[in-house]
C-alpha atoms as a PDB file:
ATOM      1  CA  UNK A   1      80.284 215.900  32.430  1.00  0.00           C
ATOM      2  CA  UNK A   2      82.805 215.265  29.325  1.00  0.00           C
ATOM      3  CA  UNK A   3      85.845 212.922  30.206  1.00  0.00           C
ATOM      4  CA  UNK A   4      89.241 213.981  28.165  1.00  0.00           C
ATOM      5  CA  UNK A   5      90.357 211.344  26.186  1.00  0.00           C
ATOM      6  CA  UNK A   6      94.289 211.295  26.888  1.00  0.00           C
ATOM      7  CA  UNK A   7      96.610 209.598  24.641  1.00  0.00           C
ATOM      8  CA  UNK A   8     100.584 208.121  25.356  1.00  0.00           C
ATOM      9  CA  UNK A   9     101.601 211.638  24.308  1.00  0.00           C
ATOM     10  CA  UNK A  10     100.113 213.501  27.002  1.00  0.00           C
ATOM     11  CA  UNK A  11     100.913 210.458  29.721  1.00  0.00           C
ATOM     12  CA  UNK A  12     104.494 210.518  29.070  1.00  0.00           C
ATOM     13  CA  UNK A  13     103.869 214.369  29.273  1.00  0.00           C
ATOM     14  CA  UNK A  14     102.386 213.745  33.079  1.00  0.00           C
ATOM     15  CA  UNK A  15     105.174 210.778  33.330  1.00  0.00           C
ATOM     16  CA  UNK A  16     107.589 213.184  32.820  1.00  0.00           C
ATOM     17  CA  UNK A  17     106.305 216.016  35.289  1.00  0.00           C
ATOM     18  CA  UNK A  18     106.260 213.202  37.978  1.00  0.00           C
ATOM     19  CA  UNK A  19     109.826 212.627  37.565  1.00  0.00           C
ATOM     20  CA  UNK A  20     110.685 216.104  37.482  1.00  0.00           C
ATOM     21  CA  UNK A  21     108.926 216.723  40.495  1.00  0.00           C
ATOM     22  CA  UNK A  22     108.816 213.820  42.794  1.00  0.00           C
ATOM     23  CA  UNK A  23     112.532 211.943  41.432  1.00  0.00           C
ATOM     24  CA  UNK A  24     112.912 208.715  39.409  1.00  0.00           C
ATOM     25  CA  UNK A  25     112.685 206.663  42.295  1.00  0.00           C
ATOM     26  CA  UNK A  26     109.586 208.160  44.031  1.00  0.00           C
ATOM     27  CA  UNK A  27     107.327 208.303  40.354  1.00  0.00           C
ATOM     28  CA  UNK A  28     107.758 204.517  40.271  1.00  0.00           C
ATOM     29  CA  UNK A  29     106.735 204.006  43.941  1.00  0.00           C
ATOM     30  CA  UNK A  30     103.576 205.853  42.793  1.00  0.00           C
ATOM     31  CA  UNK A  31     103.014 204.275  39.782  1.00  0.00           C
ATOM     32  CA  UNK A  32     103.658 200.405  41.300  1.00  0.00           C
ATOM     33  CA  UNK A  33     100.928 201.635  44.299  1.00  0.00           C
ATOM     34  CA  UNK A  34      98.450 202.825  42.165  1.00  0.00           C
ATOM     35  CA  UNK A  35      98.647 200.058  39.715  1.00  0.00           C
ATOM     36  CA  UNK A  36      98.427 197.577  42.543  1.00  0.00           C
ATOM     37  CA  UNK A  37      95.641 199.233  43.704  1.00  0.00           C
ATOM     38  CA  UNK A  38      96.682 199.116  47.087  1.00  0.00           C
ATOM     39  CA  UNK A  39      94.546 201.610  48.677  1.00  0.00           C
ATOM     40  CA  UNK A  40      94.621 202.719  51.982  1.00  0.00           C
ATOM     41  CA  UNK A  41      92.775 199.487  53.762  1.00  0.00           C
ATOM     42  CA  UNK A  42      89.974 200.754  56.537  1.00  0.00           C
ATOM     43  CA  UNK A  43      90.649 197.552  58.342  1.00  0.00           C
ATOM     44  CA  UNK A  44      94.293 199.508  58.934  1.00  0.00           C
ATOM     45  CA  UNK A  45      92.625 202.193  61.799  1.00  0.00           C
ATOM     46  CA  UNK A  46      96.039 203.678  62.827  1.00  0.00           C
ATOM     47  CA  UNK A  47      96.836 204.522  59.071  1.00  0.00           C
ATOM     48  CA  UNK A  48      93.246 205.684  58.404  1.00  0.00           C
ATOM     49  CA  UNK A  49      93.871 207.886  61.560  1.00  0.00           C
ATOM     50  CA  UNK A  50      96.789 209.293  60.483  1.00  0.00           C
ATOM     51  CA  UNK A  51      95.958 209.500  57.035  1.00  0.00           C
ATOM     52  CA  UNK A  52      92.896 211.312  58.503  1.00  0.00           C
ATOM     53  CA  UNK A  53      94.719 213.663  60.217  1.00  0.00           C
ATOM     54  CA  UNK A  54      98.139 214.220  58.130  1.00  0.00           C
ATOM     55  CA  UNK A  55      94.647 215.335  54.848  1.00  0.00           C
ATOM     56  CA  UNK A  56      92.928 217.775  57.518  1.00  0.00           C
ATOM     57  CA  UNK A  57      96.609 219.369  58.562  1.00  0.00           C
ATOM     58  CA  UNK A  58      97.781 219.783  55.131  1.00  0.00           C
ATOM     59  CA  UNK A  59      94.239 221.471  54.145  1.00  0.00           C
ATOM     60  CA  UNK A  60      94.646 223.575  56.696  1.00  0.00           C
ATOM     61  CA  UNK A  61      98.105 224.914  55.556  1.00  0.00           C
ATOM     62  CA  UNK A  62      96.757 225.079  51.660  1.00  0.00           C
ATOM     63  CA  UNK A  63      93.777 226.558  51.891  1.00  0.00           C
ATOM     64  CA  UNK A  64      95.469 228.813  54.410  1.00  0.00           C
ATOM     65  CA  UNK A  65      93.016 228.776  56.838  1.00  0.00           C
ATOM     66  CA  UNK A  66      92.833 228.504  60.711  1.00  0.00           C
ATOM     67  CA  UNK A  67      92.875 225.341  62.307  1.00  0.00           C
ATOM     68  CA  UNK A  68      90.119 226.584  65.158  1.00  0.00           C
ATOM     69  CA  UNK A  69      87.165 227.025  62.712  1.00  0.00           C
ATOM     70  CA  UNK A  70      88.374 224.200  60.348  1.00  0.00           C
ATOM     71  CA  UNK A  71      84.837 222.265  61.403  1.00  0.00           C
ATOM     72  CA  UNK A  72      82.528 224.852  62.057  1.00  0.00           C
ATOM     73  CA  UNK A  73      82.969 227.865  59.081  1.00  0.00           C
ATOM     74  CA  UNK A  74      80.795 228.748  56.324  1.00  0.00           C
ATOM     75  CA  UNK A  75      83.489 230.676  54.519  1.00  0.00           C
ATOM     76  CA  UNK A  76      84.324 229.567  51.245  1.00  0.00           C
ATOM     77  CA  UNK A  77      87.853 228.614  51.418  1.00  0.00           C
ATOM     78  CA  UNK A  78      86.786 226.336  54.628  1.00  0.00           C
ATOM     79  CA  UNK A  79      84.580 224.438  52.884  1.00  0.00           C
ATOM     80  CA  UNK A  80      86.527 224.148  50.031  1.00  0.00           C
ATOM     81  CA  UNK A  81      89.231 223.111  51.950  1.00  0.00           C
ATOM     82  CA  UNK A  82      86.550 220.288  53.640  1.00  0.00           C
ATOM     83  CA  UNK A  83      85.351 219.124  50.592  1.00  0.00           C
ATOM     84  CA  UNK A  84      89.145 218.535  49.392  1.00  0.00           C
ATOM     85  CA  UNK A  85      89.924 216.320  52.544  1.00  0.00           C
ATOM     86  CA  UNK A  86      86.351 214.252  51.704  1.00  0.00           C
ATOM     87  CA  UNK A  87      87.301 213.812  47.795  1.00  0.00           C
ATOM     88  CA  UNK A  88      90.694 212.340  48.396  1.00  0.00           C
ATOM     89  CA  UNK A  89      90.021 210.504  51.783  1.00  0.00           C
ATOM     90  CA  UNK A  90      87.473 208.252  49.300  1.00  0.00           C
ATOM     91  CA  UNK A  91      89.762 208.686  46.751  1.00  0.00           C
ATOM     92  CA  UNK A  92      92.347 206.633  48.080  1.00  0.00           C
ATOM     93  CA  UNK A  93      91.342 204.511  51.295  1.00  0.00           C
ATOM     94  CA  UNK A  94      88.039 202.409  51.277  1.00  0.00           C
ATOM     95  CA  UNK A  95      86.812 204.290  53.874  1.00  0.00           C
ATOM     96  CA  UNK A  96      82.601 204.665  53.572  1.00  0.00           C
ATOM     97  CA  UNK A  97      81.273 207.928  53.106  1.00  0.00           C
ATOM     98  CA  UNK A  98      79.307 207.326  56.747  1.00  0.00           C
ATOM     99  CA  UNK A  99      82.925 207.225  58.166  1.00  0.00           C
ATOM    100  CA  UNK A 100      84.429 210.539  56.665  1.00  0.00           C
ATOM    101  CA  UNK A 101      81.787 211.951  58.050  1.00  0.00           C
ATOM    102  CA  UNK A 102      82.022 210.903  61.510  1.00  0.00           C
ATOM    103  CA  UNK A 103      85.728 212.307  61.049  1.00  0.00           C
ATOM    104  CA  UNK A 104      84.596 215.510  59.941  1.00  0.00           C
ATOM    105  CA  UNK A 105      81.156 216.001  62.095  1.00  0.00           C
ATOM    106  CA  UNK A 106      79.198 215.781  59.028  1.00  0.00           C
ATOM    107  CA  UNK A 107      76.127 213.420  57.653  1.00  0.00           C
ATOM    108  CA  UNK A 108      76.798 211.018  54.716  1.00  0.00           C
ATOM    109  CA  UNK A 109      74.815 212.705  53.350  1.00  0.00           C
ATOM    110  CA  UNK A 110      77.055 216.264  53.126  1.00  0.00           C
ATOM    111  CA  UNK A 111      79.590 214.121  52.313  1.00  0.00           C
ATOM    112  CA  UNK A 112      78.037 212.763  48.999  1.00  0.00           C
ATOM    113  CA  UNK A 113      76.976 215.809  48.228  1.00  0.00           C
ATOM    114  CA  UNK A 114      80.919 217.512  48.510  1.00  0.00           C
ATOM    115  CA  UNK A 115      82.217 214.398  47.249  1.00  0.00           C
ATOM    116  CA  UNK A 116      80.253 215.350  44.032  1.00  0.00           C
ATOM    117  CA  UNK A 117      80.509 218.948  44.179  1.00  0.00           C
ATOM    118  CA  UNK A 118      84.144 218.396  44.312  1.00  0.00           C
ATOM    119  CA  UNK A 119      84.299 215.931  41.405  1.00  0.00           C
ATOM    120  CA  UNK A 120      81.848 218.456  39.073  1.00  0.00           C
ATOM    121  CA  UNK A 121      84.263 220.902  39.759  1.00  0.00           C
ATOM    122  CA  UNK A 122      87.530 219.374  38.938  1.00  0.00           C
ATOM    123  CA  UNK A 123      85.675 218.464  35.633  1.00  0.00           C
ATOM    124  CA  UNK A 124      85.929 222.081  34.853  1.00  0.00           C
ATOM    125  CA  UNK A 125      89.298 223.037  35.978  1.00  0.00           C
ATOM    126  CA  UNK A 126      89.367 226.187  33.999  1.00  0.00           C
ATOM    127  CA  UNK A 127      86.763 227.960  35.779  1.00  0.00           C
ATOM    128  CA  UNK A 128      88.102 227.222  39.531  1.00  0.00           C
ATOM    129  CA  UNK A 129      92.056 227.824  38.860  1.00  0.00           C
ATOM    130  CA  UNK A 130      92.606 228.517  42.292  1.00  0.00           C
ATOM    131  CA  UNK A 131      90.280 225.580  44.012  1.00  0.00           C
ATOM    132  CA  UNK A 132      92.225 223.273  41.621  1.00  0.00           C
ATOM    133  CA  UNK A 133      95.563 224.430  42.158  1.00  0.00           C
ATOM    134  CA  UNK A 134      95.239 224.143  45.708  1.00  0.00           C
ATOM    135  CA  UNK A 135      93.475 220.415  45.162  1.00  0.00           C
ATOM    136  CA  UNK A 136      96.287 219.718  43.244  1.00  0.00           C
ATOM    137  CA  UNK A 137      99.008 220.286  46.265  1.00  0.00           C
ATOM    138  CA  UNK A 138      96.597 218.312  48.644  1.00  0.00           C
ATOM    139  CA  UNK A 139      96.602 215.988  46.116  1.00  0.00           C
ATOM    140  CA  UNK A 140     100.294 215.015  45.732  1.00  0.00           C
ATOM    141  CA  UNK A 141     101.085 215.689  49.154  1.00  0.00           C
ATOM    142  CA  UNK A 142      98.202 213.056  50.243  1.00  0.00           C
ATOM    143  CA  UNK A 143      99.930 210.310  47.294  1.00  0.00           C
ATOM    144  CA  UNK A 144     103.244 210.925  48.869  1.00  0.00           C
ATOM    145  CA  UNK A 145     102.051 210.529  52.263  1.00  0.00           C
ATOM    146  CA  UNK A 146     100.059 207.209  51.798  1.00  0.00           C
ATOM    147  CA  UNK A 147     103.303 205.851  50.054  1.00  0.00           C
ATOM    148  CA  UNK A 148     105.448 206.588  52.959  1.00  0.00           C
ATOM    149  CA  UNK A 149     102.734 205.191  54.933  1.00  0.00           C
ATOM    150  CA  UNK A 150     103.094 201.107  53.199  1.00  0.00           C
END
């Protein structure tokens, strides 16, 4: 898997989409919690749980799926939707792999594998547009959440 090498261009490109999106005010909230690499703490259980559960809901509502057979189906845009949660739960929180799993009725082992899967995919970004899109929403939606959250 081939890592892009980014230069200042492009991050004052991204910079710049922050702002536009999320405000001023919010794109340095983000920026001073990721720098101070404050991740989610595990030691924190009512934050993990909510973080747990605000990931799963908002999966749910971008994936478009129903919430029902969120745990049990075999259809593509379930799992996809699964492996998402996984991805960003480890992402940011220090929560074990073991643990996501008990969350999501799954071995650590299904979660490695999904954690990968996930991470092999977004490496290729042009051949999932959808997945990725839909990763991406998760994605900012889960930042903006764990900010609110400290």
């Amino acid at each position: 898997m081939k890592k892009t090498a980014y230069n200042y261009i492009q991050l004052q490109d991204r910079i710049d989409t922050l702002i536009g999106k999320f405000g001023l005010q919010k794109t340095i909230e983000v920026i001073e919690h990721i720098s101070n690499n404050t991740a989610l703490q595990n030691k924190d259980t009512q934050k993990m749980k909510l973080l747990i559960l605000y990931t799963i809901s908002q999966s749910i509502d971008i994936f478009n799926i129903e919430e029902e057979n969120y745990f049990t189906s075999t259809i593509e845009e379930y799992k996809e939707a699964r492996m998402s949660c996984y991805y960003l739960l480890k992402k940011y929180s220090d929560i074990s792999h073991a643990s996501i799993g008990e969350n999501f009725q799954q071995s650590k082992r299904a979660i490695l594998y999904h954690h990968h899967k996930c991470e092999e995919i977004l490496s290729i970004p042009q051949f999932y547009k959808s997945f990725v899109e839909k990763f991406k929403t998760l994605e900012n939606n889960v930042i903006n959440f764990i900010t609110k959250l400290e």
